[in-house]
Structure formats: C-alpha cells, structure tokens
N, C-alpha and C. Protein backbone atom coordinates (compact mmCIF):
# COMPACT_ATOMS: atom_id res chain seq x y z
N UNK A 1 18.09 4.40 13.38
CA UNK A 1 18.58 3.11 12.95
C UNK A 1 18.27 2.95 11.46
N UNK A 2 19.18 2.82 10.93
CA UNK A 2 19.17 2.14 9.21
C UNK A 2 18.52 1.02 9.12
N UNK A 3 17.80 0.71 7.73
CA UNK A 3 17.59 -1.08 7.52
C UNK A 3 17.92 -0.78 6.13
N UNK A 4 18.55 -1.99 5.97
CA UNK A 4 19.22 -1.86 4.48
C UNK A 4 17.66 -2.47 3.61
N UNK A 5 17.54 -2.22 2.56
CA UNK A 5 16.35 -2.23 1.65
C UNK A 5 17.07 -3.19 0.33
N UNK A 6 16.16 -4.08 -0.38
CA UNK A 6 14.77 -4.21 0.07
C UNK A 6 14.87 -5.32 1.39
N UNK A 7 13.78 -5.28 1.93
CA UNK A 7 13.42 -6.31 2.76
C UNK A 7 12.23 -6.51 3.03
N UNK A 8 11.30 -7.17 3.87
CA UNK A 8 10.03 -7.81 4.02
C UNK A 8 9.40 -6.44 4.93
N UNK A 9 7.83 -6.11 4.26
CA UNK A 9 7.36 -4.67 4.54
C UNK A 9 6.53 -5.01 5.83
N UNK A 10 6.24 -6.01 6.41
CA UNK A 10 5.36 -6.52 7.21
C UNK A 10 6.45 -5.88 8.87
N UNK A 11 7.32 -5.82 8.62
CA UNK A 11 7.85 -5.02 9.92
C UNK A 11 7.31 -3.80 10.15
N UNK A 12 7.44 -3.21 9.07
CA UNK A 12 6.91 -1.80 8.99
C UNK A 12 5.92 -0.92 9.08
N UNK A 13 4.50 -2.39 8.70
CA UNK A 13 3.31 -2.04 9.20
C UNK A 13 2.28 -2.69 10.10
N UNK A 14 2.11 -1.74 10.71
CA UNK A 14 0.83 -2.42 12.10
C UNK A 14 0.04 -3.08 11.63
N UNK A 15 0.16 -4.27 11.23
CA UNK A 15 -1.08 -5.15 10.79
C UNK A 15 -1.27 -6.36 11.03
N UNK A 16 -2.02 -6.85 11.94
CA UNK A 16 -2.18 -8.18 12.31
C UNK A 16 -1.72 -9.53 10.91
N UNK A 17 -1.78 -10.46 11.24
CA UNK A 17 -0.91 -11.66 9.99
C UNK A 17 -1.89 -11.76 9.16
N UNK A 18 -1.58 -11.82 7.89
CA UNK A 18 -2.92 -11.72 6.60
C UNK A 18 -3.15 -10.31 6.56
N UNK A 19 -3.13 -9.94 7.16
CA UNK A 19 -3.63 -8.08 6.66
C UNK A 19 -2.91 -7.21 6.31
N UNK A 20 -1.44 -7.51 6.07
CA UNK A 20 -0.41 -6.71 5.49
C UNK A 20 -0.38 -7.70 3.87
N UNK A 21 -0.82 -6.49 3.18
CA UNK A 21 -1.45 -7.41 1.87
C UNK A 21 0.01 -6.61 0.54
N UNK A 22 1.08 -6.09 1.28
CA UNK A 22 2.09 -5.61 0.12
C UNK A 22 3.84 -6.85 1.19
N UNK A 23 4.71 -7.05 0.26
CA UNK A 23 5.49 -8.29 0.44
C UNK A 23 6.70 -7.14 0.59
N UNK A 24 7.63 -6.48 0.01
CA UNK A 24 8.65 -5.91 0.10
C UNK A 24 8.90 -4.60 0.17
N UNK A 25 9.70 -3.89 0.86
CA UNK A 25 9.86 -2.60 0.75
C UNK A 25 11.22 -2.59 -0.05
N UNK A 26 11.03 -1.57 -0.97
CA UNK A 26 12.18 -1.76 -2.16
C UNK A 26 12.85 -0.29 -1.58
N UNK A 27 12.48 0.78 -1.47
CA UNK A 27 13.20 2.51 -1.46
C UNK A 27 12.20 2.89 -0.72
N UNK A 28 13.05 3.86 0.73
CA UNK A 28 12.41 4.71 1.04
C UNK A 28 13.47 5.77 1.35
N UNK A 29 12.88 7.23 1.67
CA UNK A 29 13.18 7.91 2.25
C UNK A 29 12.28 9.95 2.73
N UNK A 30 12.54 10.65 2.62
CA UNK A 30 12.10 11.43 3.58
C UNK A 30 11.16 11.87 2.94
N UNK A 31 10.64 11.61 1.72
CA UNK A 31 9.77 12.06 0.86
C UNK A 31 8.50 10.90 0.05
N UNK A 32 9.22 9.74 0.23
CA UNK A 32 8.35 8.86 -0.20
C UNK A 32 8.49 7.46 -0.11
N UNK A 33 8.25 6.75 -0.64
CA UNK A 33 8.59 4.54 -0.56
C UNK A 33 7.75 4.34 -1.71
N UNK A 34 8.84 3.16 -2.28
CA UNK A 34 8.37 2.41 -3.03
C UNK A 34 8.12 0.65 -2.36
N UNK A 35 7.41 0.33 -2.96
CA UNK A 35 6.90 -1.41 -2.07
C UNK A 35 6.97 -2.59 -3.01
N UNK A 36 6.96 -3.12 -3.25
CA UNK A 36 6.45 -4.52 -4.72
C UNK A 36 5.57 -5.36 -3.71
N UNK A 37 4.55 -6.02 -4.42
CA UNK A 37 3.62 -7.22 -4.08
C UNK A 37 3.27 -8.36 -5.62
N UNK A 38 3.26 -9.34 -5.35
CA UNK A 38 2.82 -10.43 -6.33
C UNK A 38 1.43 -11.16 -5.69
N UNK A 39 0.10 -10.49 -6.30
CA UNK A 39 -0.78 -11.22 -6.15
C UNK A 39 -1.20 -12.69 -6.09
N UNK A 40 -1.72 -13.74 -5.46
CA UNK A 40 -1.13 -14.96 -5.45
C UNK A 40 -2.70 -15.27 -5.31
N UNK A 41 -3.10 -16.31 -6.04
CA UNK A 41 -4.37 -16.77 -6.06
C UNK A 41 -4.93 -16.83 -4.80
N UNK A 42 -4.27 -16.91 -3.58
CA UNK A 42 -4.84 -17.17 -2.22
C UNK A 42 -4.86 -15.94 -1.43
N UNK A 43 -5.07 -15.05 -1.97
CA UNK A 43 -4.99 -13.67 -1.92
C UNK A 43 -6.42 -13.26 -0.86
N UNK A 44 -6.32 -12.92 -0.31
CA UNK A 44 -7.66 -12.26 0.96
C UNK A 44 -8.37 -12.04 -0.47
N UNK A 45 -8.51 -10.87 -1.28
CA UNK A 45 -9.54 -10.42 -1.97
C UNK A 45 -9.35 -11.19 -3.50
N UNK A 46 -8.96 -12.08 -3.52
CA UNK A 46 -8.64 -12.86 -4.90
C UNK A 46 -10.32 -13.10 -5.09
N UNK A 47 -10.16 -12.96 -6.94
CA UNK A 47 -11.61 -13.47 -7.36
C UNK A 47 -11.71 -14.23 -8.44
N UNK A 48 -12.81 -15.15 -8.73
CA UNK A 48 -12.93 -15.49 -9.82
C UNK A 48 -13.11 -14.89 -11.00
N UNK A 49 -13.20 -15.43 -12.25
CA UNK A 49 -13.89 -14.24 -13.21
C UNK A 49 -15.44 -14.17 -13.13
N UNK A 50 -15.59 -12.60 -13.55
CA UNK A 50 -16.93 -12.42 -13.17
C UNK A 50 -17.21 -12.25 -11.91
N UNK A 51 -16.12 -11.78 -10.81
CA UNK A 51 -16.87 -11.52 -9.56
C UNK A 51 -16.30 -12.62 -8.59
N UNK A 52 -16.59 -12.81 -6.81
CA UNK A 52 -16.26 -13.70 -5.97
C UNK A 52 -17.11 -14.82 -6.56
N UNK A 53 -16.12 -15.96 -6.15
CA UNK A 53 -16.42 -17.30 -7.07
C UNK A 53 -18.09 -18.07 -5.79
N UNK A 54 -18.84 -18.65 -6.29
CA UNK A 54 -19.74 -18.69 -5.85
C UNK A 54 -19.01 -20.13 -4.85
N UNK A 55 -19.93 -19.86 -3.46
CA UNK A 55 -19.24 -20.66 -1.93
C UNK A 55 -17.66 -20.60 -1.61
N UNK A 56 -17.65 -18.84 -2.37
CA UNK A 56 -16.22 -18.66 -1.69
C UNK A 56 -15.70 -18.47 0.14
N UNK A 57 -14.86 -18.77 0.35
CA UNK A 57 -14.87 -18.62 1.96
C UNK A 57 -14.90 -16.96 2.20
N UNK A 58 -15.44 -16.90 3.37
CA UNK A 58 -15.84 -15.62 3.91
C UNK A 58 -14.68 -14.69 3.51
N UNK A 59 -13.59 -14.87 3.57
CA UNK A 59 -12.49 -14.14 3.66
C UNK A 59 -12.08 -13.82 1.87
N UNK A 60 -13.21 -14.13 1.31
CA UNK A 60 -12.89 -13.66 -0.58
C UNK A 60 -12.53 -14.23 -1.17
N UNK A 61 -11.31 -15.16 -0.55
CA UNK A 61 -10.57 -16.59 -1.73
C UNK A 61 -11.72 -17.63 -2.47
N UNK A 62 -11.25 -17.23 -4.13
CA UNK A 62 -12.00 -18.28 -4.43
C UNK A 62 -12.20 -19.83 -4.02
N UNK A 63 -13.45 -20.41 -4.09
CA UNK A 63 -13.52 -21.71 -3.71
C UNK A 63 -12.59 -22.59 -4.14
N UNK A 64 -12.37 -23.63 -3.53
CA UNK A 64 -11.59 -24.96 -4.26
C UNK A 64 -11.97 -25.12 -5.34
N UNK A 65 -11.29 -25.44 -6.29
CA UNK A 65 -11.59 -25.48 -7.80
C UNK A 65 -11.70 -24.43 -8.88
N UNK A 66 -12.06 -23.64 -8.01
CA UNK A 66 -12.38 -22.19 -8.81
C UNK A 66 -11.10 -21.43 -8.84
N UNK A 67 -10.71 -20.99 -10.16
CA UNK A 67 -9.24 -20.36 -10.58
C UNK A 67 -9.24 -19.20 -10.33
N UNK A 68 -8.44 -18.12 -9.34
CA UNK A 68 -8.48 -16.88 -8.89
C UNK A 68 -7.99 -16.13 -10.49
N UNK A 69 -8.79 -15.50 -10.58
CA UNK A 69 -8.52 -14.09 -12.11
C UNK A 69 -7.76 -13.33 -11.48
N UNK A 70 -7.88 -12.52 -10.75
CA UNK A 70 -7.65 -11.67 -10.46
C UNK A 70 -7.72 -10.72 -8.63
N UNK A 71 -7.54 -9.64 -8.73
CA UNK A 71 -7.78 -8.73 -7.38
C UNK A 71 -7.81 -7.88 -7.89
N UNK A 72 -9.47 -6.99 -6.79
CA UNK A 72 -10.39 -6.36 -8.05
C UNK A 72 -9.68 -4.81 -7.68
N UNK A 73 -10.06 -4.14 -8.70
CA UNK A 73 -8.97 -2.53 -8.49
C UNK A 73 -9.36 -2.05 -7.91
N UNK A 74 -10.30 -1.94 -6.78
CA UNK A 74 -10.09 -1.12 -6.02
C UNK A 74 -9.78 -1.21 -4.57
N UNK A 75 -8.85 -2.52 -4.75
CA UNK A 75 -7.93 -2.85 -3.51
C UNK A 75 -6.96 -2.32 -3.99
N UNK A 76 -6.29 -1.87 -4.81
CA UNK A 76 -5.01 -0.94 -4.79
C UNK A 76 -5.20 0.37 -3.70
N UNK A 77 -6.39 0.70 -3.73
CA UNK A 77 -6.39 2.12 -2.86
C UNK A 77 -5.88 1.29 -1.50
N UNK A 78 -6.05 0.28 -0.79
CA UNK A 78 -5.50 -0.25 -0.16
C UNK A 78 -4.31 -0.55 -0.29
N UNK A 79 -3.35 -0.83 -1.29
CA UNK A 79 -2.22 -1.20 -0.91
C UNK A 79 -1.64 0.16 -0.59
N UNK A 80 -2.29 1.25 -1.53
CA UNK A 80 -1.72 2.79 -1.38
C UNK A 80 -1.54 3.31 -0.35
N UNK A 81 -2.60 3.05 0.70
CA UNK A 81 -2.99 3.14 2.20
C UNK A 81 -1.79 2.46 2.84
N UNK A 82 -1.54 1.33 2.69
CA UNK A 82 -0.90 0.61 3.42
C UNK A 82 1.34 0.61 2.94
N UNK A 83 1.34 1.41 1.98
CA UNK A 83 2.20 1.81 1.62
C UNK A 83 2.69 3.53 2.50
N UNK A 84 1.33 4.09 2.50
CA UNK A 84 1.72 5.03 3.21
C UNK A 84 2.04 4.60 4.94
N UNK A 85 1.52 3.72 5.19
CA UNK A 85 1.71 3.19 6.34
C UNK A 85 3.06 2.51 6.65
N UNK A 86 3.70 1.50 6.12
CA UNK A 86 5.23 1.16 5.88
C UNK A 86 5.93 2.54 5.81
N UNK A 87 5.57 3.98 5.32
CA UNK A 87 6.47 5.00 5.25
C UNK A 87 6.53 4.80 6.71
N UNK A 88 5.59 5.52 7.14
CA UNK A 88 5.11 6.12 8.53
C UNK A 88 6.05 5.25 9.32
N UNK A 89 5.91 3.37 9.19
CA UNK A 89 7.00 2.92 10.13
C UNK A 89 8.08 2.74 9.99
N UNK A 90 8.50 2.94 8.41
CA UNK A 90 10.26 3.16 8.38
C UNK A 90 10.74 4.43 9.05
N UNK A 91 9.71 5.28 8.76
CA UNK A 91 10.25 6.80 9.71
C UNK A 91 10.68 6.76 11.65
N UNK A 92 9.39 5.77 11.92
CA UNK A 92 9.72 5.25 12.97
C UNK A 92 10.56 4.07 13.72
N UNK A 93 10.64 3.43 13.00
CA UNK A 93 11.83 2.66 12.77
C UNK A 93 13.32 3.29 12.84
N UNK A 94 13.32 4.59 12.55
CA UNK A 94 14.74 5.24 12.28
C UNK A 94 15.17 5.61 13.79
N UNK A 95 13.85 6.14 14.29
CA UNK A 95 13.90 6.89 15.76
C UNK A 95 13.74 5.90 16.46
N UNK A 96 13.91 4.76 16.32
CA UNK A 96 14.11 3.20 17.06
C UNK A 96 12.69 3.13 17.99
N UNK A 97 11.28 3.41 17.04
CA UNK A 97 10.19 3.60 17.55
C UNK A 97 9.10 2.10 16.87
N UNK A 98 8.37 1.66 17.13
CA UNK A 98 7.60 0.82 17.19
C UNK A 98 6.24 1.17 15.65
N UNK A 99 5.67 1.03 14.73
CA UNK A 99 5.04 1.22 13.69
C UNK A 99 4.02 1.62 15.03
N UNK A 100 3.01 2.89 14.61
CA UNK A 100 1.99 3.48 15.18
C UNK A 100 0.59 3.23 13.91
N UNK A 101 -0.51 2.96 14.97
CA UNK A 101 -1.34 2.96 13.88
C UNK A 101 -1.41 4.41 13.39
N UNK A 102 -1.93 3.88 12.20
CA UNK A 102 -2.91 5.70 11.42
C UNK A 102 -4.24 4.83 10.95
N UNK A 103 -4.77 5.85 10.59
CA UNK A 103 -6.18 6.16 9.71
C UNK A 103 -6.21 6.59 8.06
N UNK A 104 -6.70 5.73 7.16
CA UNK A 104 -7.17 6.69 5.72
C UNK A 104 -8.47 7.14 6.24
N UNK A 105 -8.68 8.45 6.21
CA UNK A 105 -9.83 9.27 6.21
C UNK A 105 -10.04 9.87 4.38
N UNK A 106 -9.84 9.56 3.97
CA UNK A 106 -10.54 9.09 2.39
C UNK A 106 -9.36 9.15 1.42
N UNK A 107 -10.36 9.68 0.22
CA UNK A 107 -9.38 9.44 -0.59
C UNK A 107 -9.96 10.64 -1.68
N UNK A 108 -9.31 12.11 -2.32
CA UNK A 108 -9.50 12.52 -3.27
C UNK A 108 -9.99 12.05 -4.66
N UNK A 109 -8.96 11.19 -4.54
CA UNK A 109 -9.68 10.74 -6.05
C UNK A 109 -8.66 9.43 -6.42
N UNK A 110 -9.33 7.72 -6.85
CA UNK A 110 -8.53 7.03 -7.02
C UNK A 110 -8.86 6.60 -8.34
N UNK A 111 -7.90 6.17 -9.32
CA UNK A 111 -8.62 5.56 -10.25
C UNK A 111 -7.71 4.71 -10.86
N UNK A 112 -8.48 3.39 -10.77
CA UNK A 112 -8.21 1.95 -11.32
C UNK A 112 -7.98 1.88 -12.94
N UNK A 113 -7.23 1.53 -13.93
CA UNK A 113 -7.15 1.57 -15.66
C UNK A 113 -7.41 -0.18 -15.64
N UNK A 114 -7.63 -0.60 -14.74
CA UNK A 114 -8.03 -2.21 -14.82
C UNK A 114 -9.08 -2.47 -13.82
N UNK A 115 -9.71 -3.46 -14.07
CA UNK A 115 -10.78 -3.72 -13.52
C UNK A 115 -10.08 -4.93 -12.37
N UNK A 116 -9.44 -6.13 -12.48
CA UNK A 116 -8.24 -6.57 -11.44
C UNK A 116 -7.18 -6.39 -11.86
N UNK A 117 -6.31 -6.63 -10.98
CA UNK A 117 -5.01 -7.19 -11.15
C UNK A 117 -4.72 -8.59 -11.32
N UNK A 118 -3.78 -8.77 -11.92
CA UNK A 118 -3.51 -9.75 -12.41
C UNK A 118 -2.88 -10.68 -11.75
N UNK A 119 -3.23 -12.09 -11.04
CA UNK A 119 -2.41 -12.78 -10.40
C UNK A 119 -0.91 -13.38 -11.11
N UNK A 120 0.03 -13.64 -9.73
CA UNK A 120 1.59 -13.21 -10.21
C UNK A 120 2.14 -12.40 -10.92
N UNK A 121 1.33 -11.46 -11.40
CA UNK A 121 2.47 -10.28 -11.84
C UNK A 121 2.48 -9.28 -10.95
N UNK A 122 4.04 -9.61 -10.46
CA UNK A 122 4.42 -8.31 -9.94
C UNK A 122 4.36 -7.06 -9.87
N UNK A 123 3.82 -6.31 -8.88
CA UNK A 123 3.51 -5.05 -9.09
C UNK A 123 4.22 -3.88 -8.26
N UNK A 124 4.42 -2.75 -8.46
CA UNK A 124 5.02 -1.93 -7.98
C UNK A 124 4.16 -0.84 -7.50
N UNK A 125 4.16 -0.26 -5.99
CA UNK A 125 3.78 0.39 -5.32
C UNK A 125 4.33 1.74 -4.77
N UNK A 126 4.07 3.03 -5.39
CA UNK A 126 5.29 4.18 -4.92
C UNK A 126 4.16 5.17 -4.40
N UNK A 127 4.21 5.75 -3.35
CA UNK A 127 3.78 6.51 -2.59
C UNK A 127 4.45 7.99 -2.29
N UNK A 128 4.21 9.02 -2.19
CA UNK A 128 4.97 10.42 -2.35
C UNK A 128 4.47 11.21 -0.93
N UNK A 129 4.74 11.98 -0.51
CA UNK A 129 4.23 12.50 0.50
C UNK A 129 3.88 13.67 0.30
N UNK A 130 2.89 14.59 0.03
CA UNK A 130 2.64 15.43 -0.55
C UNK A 130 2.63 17.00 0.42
N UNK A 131 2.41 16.27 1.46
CA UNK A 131 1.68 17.24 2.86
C UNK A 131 2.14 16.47 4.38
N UNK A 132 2.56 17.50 5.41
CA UNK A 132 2.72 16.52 6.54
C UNK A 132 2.27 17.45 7.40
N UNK A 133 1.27 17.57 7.84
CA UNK A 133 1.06 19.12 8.95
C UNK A 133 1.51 18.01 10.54
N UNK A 134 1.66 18.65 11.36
CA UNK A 134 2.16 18.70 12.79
C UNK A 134 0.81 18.31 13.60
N UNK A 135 -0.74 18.04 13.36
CA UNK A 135 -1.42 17.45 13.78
C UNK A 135 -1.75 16.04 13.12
N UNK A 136 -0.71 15.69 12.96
CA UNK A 136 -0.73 13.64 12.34
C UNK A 136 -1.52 14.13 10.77
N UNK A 137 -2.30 14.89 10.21
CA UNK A 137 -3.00 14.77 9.41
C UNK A 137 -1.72 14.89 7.84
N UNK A 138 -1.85 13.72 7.04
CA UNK A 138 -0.64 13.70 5.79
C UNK A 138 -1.66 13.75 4.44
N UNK A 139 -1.34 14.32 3.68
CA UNK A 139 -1.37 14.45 2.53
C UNK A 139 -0.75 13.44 1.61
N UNK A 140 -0.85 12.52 0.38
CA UNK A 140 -0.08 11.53 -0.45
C UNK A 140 -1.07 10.98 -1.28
N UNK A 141 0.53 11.19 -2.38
CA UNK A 141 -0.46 11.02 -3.53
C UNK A 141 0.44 9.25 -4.21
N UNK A 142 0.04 8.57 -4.83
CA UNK A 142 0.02 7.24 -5.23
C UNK A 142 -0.64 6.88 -6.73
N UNK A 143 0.92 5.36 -7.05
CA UNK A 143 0.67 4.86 -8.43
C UNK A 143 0.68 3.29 -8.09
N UNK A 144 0.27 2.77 -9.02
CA UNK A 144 0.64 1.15 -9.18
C UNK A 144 0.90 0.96 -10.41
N UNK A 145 2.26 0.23 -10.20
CA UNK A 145 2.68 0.38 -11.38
C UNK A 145 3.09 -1.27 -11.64
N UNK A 146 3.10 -1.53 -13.44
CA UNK A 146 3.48 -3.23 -13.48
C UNK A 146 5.19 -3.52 -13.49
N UNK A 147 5.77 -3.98 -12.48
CA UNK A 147 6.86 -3.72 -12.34
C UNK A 147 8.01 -4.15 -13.02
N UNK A 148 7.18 -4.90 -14.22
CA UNK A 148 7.93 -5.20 -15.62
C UNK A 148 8.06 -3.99 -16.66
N UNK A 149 7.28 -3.06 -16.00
CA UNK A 149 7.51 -1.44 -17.38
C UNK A 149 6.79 -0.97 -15.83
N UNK A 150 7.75 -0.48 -15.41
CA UNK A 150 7.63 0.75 -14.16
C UNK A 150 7.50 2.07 -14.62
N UNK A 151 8.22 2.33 -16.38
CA UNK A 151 8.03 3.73 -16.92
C UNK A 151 6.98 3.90 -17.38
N UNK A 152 5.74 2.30 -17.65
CA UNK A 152 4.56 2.56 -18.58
C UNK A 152 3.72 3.68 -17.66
N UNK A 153 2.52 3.53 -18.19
CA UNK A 153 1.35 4.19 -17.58
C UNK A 153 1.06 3.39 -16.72
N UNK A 154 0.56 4.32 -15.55
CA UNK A 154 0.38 3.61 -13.98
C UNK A 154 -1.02 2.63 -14.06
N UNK A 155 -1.46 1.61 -13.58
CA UNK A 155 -2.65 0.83 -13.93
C UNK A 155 -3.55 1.34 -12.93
N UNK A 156 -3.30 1.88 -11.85
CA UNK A 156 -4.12 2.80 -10.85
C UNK A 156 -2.88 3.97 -10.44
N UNK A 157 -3.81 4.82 -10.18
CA UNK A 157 -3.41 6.17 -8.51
C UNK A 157 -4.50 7.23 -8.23
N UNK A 158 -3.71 7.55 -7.16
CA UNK A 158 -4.95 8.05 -6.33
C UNK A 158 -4.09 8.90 -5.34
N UNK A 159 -5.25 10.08 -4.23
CA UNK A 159 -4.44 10.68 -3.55
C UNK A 159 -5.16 10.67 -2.27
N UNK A 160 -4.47 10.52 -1.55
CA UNK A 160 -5.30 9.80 0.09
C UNK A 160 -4.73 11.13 1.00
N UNK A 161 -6.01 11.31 2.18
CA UNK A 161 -5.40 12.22 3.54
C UNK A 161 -5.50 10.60 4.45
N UNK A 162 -4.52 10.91 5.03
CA UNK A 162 -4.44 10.16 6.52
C UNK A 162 -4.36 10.78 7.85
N UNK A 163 -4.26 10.03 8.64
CA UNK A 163 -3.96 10.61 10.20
C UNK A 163 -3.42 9.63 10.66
N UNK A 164 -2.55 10.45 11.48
CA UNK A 164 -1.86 9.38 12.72
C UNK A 164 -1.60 10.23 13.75
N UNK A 165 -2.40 9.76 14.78
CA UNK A 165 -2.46 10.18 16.54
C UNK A 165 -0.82 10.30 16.92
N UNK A 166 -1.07 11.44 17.58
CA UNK A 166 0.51 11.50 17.92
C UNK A 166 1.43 11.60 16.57
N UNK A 167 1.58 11.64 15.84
CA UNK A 167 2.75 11.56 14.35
C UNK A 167 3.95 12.01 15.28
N UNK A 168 4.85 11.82 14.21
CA UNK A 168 6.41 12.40 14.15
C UNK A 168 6.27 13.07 12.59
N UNK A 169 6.08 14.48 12.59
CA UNK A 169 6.48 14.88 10.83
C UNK A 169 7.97 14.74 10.54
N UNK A 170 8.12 14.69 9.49
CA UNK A 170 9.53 14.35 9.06
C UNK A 170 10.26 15.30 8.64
N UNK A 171 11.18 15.71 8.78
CA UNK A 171 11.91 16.70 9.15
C UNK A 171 12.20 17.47 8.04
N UNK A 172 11.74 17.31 6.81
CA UNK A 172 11.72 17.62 5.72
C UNK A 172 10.84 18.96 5.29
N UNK A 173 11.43 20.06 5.60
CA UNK A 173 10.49 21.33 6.05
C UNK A 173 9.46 21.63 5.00
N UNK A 174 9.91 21.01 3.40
CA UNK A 174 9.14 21.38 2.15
C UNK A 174 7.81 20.72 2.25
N UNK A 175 7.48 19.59 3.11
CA UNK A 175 6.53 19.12 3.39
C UNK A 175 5.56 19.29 4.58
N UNK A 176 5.76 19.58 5.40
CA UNK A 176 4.88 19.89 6.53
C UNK A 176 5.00 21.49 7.02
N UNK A 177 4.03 21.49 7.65
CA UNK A 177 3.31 23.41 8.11
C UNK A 177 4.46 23.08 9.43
N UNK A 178 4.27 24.65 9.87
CA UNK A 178 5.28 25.28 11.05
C UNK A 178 4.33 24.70 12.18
C-alpha cells in the first residue's frame, strides 16, 4: 500500500501519545526517510536557559513562567532513533503490516554542533540505512539538519545499530547480508 507523503509520522511509529517527538514524514523510500519536527516550548524535553527550569514538571517542560530556550542536543539521537523507526513502519505499512517495535542498542558515535535546539525552528531529520542483516539487527547513519539551509552543515549526526524482533529486510539487496 502507498501513502502519499508528506503526512503526519505518528502512524508510522509505535509510540504511545507524547512520545512520538518528530511531526511529519516528508520522503521515504528503500534506502532511507526524511521527517521535519518544530520544537514547541511544551516540548517533553524543553528547557530553560541554563538547564531544566527550576519546579519544572516531572516530564521536563519548563515551569509556568519560565521561557523554554531550547531542546538539549542530545535528544536528536532520539529523533534519529525514532526516524529510523517511521522507516521501519513505512516499510511495513507497504506490506499492509502494523509498525513493530525495535530497539536502539547504541549508538557509534553522535555528535551535537549545538548545545539545544532552537524552539520553532524547523528542523529536518534524514536517516540512511546503511546495513540490514536478516536477524532484525540495522545499521543507520543520521543528520539534523535546519530546514531553512538543508545544504548547510548538519547541527547534529550520528550512527545508530538497532534491532527489530522478527524484521522484514527490505528488498534492496545492496543493503542487507544473504
């Protein structure tokens, strides 16, 4: 089954409400996805400056009164995660299959060029698939990019292994083992 793009990425990934923390899926296909998100002061990990705003609610949002700065960089490795995850369920989605959880089992190497992100500016999320072996275990590598200069230099990336129980590899032979 097709879905015409962009549209809302929260179909795509297994994540209870509030925990799908990226807004659109812009491009995918057998090799990679791109996503956009606009940080919004009420953001799960939104912070003040200088850190979580003091008697912030459990869940990270700064307190009443207190002006969210930012979301600190190293929740991008999360959106990266969760970008690879929207792949995983557009793939399943095609085979008229249901989003399956996976796992990040780490991350090679991520690195933030900002200390947050910047609330309301739009950001751009592209994910590549680097590796797909036939025991769920994927390889992908990841940028964040400001989606007002998508050609600048990326403000984070990083390269994550995942798993997913049961997978479907994608049929794309340049990427996954026999």
């Amino acid at each position: 089954m097709e879905h015409a793009l962009p549209r809302p990425i929260a179909e795509f990934v297994p994540h209870a409400a509030g925990m799908c923390l990226l807004d659109t899926l812009v491009a995918a296909d057998d090799r990679g996805l791109t996503a956009r998100l606009t940080p919004r002061a009420d953001d799960l990990f939104a912070e003040a400056a200088g850190g979580p705003a003091a008697g912030a609610p459990a869940a990270g949002a700064p307190a009443a009164g207190m002006p969210a700065q930012g979301i600190p960089g190293w929740v991008g490795l999360e959106w990266l995660a969760q970008a690879v995850a929207a792949w995983a369920g557009w793939h399943a989605a095609r085979h008229g299959e249901a989003p399956a959880v996976g796992f990040l089992v780490g991350s090679r190497r991520y690195f933030a060029r900002t200390p947050r992100f910047q609330i309301g500016r739009t950001l751009e999320v592209r994910i590549r698939c680097d590796f797909a072996g036939a025991n769920g275990l994927g390889q992908f590598s990841g940028e964040i990019l400001d989606a007002d200069d998508p050609r600048g230099a990326p403000l984070a990336e990083g390269w994550l292994t995942l798993y997913q129980p049961e997978a479907r590899p994608p049929q794309d032979e340049a990427i996954h083992d026999p």
